[in-house]
PDB file of N, CA and C in Angstrom:
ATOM      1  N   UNK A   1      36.780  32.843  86.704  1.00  0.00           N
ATOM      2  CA  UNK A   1      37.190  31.628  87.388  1.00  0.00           C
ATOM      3  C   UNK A   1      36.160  31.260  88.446  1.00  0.00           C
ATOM      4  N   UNK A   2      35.124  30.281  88.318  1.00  0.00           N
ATOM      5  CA  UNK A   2      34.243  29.877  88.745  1.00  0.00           C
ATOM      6  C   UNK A   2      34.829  29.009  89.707  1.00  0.00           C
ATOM      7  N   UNK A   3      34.529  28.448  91.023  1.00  0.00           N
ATOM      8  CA  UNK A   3      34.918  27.028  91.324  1.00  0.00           C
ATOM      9  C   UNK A   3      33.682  26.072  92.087  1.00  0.00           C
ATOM     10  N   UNK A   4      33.962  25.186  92.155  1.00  0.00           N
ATOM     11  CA  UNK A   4      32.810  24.489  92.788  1.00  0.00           C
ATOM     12  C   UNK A   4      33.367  24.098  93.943  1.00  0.00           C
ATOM     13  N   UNK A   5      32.278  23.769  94.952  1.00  0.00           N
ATOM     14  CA  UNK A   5      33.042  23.591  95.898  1.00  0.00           C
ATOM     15  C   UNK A   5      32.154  22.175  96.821  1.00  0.00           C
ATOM     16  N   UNK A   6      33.034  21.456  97.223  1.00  0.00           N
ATOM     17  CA  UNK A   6      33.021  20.462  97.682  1.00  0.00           C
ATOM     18  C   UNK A   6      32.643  20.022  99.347  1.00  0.00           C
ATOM     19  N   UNK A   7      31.958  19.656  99.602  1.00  0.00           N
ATOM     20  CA  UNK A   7      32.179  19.255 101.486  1.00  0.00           C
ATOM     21  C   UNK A   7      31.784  17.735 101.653  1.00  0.00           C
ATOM     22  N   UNK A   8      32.787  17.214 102.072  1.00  0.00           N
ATOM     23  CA  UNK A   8      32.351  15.437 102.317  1.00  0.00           C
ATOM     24  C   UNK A   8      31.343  15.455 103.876  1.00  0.00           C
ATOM     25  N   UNK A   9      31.514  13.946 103.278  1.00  0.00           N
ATOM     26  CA  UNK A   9      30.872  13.994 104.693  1.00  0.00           C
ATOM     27  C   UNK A   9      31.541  13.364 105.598  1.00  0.00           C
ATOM     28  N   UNK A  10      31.897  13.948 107.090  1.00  0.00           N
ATOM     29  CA  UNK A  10      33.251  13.865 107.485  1.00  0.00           C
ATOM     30  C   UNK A  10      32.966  12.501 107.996  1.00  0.00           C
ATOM     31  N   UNK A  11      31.484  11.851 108.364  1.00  0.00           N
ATOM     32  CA  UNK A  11      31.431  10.984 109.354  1.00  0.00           C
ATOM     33  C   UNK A  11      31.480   9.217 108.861  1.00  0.00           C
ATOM     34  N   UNK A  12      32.177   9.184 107.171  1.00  0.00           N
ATOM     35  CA  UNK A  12      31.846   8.255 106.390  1.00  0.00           C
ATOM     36  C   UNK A  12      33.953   7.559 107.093  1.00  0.00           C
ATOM     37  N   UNK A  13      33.501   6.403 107.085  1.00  0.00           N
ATOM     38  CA  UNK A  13      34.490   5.571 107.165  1.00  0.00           C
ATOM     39  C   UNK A  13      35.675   5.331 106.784  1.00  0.00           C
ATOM     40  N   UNK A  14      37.157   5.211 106.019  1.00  0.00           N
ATOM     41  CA  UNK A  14      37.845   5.305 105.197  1.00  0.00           C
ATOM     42  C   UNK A  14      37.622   4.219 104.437  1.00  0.00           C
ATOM     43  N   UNK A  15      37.278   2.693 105.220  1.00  0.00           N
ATOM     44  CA  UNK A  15      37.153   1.601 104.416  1.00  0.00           C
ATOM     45  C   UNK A  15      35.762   1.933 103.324  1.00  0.00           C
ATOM     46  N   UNK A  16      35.093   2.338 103.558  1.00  0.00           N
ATOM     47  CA  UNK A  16      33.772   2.360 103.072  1.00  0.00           C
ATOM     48  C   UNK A  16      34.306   3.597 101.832  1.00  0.00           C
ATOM     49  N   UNK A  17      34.848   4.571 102.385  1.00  0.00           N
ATOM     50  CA  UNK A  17      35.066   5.569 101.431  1.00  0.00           C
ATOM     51  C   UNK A  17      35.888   4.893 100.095  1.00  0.00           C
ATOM     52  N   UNK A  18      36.433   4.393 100.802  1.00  0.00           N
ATOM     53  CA  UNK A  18      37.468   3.334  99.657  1.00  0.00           C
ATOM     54  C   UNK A  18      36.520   2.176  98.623  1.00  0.00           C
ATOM     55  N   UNK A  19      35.561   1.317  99.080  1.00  0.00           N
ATOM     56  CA  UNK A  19      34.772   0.950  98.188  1.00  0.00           C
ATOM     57  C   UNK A  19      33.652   1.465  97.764  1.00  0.00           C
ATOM     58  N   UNK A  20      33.436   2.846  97.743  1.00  0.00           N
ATOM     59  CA  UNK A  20      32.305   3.430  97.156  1.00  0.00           C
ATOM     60  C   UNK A  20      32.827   4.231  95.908  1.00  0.00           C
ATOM     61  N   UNK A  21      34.831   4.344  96.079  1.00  0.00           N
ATOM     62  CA  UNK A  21      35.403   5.066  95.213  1.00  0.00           C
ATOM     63  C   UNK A  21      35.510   4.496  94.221  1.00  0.00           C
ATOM     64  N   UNK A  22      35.410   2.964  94.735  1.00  0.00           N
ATOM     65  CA  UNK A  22      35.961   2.277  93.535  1.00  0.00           C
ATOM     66  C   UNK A  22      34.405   1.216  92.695  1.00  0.00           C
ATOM     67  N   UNK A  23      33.252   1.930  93.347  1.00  0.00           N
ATOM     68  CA  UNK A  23      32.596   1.833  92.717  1.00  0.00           C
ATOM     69  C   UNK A  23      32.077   3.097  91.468  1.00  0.00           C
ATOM     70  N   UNK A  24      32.206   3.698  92.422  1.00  0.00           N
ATOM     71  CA  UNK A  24      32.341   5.276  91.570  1.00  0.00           C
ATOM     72  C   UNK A  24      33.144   6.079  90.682  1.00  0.00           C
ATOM     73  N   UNK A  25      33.712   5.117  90.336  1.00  0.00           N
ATOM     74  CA  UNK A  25      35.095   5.493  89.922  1.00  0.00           C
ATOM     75  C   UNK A  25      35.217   7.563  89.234  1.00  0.00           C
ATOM     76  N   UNK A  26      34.329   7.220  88.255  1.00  0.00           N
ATOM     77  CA  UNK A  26      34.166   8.111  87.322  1.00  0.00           C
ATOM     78  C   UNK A  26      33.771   9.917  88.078  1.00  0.00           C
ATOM     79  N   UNK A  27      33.258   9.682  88.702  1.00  0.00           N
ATOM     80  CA  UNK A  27      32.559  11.056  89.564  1.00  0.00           C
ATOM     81  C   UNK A  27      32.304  12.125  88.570  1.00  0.00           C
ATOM     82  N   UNK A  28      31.634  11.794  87.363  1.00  0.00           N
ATOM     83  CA  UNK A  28      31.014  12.453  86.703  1.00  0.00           C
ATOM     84  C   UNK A  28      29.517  13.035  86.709  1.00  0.00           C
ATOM     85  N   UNK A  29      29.441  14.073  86.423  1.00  0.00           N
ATOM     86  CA  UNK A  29      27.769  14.408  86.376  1.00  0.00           C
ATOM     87  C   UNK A  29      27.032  13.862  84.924  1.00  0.00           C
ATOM     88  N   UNK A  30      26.039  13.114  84.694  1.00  0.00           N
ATOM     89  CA  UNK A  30      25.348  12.963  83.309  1.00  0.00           C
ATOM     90  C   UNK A  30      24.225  13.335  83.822  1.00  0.00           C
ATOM     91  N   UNK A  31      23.477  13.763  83.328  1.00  0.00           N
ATOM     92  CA  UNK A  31      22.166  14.231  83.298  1.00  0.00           C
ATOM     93  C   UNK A  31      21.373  13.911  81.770  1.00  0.00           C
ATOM     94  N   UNK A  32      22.239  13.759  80.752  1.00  0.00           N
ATOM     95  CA  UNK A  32      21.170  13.427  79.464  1.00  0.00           C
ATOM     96  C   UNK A  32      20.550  12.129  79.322  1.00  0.00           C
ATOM     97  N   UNK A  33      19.864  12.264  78.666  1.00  0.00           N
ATOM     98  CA  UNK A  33      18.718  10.604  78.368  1.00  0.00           C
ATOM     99  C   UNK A  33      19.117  10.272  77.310  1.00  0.00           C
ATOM    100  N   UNK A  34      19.660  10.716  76.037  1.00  0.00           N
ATOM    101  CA  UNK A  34      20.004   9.806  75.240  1.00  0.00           C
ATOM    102  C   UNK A  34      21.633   9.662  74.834  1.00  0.00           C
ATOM    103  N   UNK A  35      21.862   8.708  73.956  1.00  0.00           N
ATOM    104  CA  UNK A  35      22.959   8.720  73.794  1.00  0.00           C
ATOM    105  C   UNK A  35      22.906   8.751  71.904  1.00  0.00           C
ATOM    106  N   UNK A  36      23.706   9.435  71.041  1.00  0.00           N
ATOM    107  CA  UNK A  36      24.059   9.505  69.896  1.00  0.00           C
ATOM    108  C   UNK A  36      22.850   8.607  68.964  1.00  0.00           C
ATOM    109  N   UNK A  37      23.807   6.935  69.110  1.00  0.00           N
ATOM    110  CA  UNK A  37      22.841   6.368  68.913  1.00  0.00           C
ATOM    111  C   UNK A  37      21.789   5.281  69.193  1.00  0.00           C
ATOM    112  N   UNK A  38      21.244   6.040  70.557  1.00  0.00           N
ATOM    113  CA  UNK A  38      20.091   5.338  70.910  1.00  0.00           C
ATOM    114  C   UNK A  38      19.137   6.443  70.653  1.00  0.00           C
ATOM    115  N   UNK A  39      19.072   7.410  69.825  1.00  0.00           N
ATOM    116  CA  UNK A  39      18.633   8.608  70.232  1.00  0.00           C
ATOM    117  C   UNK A  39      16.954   8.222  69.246  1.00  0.00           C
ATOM    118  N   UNK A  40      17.183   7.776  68.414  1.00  0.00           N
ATOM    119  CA  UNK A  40      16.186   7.521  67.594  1.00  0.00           C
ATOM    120  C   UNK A  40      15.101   6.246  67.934  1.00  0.00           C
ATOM    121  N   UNK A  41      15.665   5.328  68.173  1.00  0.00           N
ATOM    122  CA  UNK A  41      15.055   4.076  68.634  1.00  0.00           C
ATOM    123  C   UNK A  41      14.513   4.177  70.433  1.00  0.00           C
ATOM    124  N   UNK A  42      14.827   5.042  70.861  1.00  0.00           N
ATOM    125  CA  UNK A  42      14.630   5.341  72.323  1.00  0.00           C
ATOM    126  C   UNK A  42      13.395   6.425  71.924  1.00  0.00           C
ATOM    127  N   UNK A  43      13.781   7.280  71.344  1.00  0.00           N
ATOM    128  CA  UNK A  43      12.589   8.149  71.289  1.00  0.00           C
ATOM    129  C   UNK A  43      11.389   7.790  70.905  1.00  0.00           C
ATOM    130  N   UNK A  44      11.265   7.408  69.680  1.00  0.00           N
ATOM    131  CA  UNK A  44      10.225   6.614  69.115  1.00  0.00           C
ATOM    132  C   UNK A  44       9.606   5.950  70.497  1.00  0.00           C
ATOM    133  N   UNK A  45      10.252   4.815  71.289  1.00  0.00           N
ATOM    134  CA  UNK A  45       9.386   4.166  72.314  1.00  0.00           C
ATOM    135  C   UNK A  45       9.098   5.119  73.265  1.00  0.00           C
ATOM    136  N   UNK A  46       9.386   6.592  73.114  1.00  0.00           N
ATOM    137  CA  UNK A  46       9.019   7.285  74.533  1.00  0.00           C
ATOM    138  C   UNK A  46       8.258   7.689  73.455  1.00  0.00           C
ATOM    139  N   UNK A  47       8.041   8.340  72.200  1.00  0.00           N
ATOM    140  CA  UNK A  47       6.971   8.906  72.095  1.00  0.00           C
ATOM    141  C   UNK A  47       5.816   8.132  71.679  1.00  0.00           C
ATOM    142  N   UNK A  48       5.475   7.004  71.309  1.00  0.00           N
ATOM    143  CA  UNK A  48       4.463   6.083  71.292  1.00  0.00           C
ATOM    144  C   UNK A  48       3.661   5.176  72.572  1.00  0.00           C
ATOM    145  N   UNK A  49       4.177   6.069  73.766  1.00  0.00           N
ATOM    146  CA  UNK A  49       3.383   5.470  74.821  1.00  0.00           C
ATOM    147  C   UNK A  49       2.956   6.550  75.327  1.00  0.00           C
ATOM    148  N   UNK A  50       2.728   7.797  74.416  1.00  0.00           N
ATOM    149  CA  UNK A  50       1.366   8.465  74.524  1.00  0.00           C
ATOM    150  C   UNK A  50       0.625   8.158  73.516  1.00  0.00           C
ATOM    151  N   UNK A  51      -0.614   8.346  74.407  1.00  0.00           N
ATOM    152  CA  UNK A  51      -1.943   8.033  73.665  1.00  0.00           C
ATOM    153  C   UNK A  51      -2.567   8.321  72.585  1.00  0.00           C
ATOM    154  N   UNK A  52      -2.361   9.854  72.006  1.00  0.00           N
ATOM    155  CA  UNK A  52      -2.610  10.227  70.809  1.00  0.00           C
ATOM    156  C   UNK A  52      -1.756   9.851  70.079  1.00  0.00           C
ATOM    157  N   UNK A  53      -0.257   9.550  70.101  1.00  0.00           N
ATOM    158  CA  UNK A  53       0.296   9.265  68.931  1.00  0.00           C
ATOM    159  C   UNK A  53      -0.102   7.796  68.434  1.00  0.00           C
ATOM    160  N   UNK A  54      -0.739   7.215  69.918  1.00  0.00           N
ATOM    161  CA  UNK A  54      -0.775   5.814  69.365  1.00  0.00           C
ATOM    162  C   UNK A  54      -2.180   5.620  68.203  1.00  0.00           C
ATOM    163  N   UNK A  55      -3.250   6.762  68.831  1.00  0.00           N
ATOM    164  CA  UNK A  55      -3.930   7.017  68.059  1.00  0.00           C
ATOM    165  C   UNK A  55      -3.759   7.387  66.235  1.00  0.00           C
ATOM    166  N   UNK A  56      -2.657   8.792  66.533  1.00  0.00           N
ATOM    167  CA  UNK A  56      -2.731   8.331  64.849  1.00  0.00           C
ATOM    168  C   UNK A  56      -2.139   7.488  64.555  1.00  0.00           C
ATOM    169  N   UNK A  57      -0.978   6.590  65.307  1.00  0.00           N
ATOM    170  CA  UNK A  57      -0.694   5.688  64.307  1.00  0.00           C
ATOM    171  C   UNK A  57      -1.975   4.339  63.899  1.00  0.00           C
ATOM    172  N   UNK A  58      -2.458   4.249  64.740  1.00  0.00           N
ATOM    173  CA  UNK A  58      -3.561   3.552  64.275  1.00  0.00           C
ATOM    174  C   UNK A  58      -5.020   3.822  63.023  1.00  0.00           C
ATOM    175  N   UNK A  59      -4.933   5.221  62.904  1.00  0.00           N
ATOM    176  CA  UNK A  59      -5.169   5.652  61.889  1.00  0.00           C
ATOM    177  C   UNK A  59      -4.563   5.372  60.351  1.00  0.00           C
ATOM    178  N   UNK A  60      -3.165   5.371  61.067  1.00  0.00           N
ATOM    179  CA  UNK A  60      -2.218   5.748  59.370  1.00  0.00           C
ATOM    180  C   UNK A  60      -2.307   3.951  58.721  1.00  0.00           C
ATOM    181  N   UNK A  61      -2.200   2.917  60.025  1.00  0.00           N
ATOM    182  CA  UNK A  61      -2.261   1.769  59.751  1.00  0.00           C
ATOM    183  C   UNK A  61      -3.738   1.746  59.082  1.00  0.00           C
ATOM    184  N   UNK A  62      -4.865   1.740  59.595  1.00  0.00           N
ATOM    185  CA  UNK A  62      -6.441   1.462  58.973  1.00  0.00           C
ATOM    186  C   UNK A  62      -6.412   2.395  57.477  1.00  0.00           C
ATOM    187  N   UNK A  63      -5.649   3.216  57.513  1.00  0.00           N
ATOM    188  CA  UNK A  63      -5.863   4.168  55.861  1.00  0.00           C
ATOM    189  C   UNK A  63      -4.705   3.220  54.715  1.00  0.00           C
ATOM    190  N   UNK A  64      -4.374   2.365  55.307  1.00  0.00           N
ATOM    191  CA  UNK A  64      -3.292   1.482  54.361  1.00  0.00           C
ATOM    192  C   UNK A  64      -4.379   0.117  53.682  1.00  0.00           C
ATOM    193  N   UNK A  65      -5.331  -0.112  54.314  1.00  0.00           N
ATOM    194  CA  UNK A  65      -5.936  -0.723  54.198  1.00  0.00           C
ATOM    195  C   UNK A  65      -7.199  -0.755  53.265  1.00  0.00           C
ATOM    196  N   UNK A  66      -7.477  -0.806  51.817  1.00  0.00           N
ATOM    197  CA  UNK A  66      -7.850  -0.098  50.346  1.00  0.00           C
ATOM    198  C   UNK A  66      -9.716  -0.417  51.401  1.00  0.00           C
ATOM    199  N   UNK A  67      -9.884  -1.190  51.944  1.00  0.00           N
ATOM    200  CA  UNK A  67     -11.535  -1.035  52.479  1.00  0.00           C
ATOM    201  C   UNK A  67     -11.736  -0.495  53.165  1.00  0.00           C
ATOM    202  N   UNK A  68     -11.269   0.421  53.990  1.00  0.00           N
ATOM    203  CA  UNK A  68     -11.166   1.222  55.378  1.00  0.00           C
ATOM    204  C   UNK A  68     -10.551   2.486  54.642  1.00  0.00           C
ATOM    205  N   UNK A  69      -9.797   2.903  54.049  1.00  0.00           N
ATOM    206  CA  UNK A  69      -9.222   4.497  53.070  1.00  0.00           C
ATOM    207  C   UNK A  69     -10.094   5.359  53.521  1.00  0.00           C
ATOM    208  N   UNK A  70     -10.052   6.148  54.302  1.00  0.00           N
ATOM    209  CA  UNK A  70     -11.076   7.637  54.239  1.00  0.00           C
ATOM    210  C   UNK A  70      -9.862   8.597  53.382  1.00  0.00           C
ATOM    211  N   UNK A  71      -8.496   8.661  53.607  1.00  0.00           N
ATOM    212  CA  UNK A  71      -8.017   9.899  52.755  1.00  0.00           C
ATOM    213  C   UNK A  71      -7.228   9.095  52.043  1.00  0.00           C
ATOM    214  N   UNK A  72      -5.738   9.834  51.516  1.00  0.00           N
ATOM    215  CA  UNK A  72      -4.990   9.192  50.903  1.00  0.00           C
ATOM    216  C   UNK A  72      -3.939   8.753  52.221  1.00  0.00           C
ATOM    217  N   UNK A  73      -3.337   7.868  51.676  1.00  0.00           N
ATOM    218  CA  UNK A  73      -1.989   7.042  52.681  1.00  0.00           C
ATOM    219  C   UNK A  73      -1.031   8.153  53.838  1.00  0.00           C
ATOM    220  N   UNK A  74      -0.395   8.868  52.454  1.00  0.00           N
ATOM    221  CA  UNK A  74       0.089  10.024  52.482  1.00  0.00           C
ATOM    222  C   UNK A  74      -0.010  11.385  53.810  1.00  0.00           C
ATOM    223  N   UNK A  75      -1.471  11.634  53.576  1.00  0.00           N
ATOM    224  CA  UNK A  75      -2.402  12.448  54.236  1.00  0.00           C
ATOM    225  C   UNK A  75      -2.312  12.112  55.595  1.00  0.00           C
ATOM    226  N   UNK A  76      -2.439  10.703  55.463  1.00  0.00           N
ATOM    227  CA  UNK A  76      -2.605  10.090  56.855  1.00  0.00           C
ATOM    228  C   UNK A  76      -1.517  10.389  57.542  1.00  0.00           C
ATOM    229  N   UNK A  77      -0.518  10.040  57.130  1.00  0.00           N
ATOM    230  CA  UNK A  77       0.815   9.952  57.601  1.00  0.00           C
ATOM    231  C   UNK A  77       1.234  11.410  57.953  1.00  0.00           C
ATOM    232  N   UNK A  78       0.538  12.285  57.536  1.00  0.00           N
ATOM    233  CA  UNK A  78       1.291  14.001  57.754  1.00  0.00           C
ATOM    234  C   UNK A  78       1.285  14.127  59.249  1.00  0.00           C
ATOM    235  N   UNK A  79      -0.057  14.074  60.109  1.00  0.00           N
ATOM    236  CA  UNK A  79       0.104  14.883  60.961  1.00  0.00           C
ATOM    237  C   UNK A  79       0.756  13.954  62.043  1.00  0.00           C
ATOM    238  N   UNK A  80       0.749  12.803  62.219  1.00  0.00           N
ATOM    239  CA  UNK A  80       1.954  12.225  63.036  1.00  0.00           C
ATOM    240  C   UNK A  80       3.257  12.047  62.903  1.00  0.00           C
ATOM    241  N   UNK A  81       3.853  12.334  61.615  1.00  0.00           N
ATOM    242  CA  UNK A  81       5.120  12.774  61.142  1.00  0.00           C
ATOM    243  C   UNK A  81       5.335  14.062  61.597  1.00  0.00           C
ATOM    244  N   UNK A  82       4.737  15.129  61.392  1.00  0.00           N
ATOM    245  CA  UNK A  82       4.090  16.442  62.105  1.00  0.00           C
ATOM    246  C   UNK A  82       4.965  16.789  63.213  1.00  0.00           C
ATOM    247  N   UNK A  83       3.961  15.963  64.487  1.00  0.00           N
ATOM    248  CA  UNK A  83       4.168  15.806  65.712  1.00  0.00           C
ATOM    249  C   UNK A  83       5.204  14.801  66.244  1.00  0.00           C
ATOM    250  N   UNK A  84       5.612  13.853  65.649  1.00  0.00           N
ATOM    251  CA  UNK A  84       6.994  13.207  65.995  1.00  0.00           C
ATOM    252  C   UNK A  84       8.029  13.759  65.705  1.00  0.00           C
ATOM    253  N   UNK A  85       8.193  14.746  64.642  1.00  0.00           N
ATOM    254  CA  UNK A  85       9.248  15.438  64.056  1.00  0.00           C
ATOM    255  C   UNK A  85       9.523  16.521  65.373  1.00  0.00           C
ATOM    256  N   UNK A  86       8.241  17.555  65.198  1.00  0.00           N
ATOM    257  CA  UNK A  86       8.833  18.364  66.222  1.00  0.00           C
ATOM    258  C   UNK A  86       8.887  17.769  67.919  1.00  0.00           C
ATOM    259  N   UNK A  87       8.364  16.701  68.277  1.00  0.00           N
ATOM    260  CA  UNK A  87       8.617  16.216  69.672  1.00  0.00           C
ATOM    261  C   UNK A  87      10.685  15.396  69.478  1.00  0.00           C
ATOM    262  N   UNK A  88      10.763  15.175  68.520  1.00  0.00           N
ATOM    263  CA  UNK A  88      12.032  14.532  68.318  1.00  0.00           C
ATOM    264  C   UNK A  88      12.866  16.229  68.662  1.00  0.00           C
ATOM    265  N   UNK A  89      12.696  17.087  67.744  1.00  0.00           N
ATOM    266  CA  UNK A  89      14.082  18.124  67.946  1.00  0.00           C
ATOM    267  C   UNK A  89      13.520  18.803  68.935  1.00  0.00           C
ATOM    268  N   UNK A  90      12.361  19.073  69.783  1.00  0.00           N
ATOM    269  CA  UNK A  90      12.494  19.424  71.313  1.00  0.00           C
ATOM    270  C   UNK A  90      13.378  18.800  72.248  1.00  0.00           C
ATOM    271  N   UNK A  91      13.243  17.457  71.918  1.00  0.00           N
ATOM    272  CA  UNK A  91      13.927  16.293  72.895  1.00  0.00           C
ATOM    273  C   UNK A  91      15.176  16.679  72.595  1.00  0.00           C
ATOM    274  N   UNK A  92      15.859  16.615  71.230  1.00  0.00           N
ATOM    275  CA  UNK A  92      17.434  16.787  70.870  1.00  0.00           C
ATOM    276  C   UNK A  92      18.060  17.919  71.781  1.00  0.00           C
ATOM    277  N   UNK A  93      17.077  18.640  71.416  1.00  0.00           N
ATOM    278  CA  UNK A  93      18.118  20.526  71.736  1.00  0.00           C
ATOM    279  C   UNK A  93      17.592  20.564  73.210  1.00  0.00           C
ATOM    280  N   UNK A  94      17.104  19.811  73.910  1.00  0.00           N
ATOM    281  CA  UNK A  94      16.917  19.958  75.337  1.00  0.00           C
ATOM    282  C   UNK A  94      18.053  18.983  75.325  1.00  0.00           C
ATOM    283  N   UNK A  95      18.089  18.087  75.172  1.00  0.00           N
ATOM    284  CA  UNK A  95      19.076  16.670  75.780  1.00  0.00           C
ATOM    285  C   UNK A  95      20.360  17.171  75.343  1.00  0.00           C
ATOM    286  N   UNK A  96      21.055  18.308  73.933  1.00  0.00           N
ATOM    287  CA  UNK A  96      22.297  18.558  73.758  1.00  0.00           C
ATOM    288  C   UNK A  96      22.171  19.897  74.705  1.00  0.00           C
ATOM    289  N   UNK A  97      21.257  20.378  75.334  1.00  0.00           N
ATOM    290  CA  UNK A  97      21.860  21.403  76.092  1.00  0.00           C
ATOM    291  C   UNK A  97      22.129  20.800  77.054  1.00  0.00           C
ATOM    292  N   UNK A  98      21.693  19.767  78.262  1.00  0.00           N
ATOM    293  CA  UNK A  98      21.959  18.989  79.285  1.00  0.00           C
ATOM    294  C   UNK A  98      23.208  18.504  79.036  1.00  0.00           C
ATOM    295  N   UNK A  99      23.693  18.423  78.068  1.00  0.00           N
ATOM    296  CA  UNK A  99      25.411  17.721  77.380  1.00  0.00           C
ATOM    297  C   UNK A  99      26.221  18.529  77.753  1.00  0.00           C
ATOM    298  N   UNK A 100      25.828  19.903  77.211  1.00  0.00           N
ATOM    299  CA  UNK A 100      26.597  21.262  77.070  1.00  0.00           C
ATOM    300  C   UNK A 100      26.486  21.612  79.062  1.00  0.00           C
ATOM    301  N   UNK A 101      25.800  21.341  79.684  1.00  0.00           N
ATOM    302  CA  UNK A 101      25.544  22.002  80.815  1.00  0.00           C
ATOM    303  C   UNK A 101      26.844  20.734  81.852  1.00  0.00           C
ATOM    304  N   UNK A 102      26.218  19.800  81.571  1.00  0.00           N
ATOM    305  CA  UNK A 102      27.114  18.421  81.874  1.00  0.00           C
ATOM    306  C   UNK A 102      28.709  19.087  82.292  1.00  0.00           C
ATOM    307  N   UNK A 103      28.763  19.686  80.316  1.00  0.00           N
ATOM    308  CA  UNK A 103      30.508  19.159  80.306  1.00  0.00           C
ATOM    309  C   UNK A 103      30.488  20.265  81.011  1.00  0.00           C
ATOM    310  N   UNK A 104      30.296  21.536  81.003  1.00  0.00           N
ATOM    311  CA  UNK A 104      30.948  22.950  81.374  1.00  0.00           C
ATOM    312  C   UNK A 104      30.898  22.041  83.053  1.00  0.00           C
ATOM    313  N   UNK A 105      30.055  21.517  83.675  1.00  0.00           N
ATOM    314  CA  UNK A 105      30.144  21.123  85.097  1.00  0.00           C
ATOM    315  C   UNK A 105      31.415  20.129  85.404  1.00  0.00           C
ATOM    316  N   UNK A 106      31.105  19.087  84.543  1.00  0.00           N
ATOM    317  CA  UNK A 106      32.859  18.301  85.102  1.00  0.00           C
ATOM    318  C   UNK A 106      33.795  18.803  84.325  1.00  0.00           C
ATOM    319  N   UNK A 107      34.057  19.758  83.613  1.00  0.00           N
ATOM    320  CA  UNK A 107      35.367  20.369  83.622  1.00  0.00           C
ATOM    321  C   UNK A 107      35.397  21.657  84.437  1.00  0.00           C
ATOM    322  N   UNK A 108      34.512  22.140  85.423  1.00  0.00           N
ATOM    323  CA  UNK A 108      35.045  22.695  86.247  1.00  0.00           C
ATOM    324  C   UNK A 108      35.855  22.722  87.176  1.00  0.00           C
ATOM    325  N   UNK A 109      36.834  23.516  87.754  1.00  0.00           N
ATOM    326  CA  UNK A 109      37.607  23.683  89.340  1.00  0.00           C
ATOM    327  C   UNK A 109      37.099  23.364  90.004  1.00  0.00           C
ATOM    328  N   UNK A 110      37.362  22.340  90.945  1.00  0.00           N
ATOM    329  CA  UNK A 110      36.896  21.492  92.565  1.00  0.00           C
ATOM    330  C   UNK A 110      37.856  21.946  93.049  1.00  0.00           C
ATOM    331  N   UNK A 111      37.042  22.594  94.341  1.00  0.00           N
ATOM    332  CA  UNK A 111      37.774  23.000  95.956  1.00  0.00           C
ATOM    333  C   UNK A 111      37.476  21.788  96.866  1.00  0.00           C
ATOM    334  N   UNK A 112      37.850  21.237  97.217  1.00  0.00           N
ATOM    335  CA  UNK A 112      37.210  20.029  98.313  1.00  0.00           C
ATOM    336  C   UNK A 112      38.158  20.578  99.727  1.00  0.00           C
ATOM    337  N   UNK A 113      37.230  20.494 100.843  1.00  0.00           N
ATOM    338  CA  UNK A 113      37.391  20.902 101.907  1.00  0.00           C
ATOM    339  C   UNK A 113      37.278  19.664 102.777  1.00  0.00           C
ATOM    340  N   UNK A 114      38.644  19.331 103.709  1.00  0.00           N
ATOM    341  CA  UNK A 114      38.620  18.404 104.943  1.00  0.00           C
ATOM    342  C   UNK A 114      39.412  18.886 105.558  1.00  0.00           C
ATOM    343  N   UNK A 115      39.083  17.799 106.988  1.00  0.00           N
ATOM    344  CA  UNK A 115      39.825  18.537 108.168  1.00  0.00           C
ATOM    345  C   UNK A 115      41.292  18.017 107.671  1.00  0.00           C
TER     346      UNK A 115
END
């Protein structure tokens, strides 16, 4: 039996406490970046604003092109499939452990302490 424990801050207002509650309603912890399904279309734009990927993709585009071909289409396409694949399930199994860390936190026991 773990608990967490709470201390306000005693010197906050009641009126004020009252509209920050009800802005806050939720008093949840999130910490993950994606959601189900934004998970794919979000990633992709985080991983294409690094520089090498933008690189090969600019590769895989010029090898589509029958006057520019140094390998096959295919070929081209491996090693940035490669590296998006495994940058995608780093991101997953980091972002579902932040889920897992999340929930075990708001379903924990709160002690909250006032005068």
């Amino acid at each position: 039996n773990k608990w967490r424990i709470v201390f306000p801050n005693n010197g906050r207002q009641w009126k004020d406490w009252k509209q920050a509650s009800a802005f806050y309603s939720g008093n949840r912890i999130q910490t993950t970046k994606y959601m189900w399904f934004t998970f794919l279309p979000q990633n992709l734009f985080e991983q294409f604003h690094r520089l090498g990927n933008l690189y090969f993709f600019f590769l895989v585009v010029l090898n589509w092109f029958p006057q520019v071909e140094v390998f096959h289409r295919e070929i081209a396409m491996l090693p940035l499939i490669v590296v998006l694949l495994a940058s995608m399930i780093k991101d997953a199994i980091e972002d579902y452990r932040k889920y897992q860390f999340d929930k075990t936190i708001n379903f924990s026991k709160t002690r909250v302490y006032d005068k």
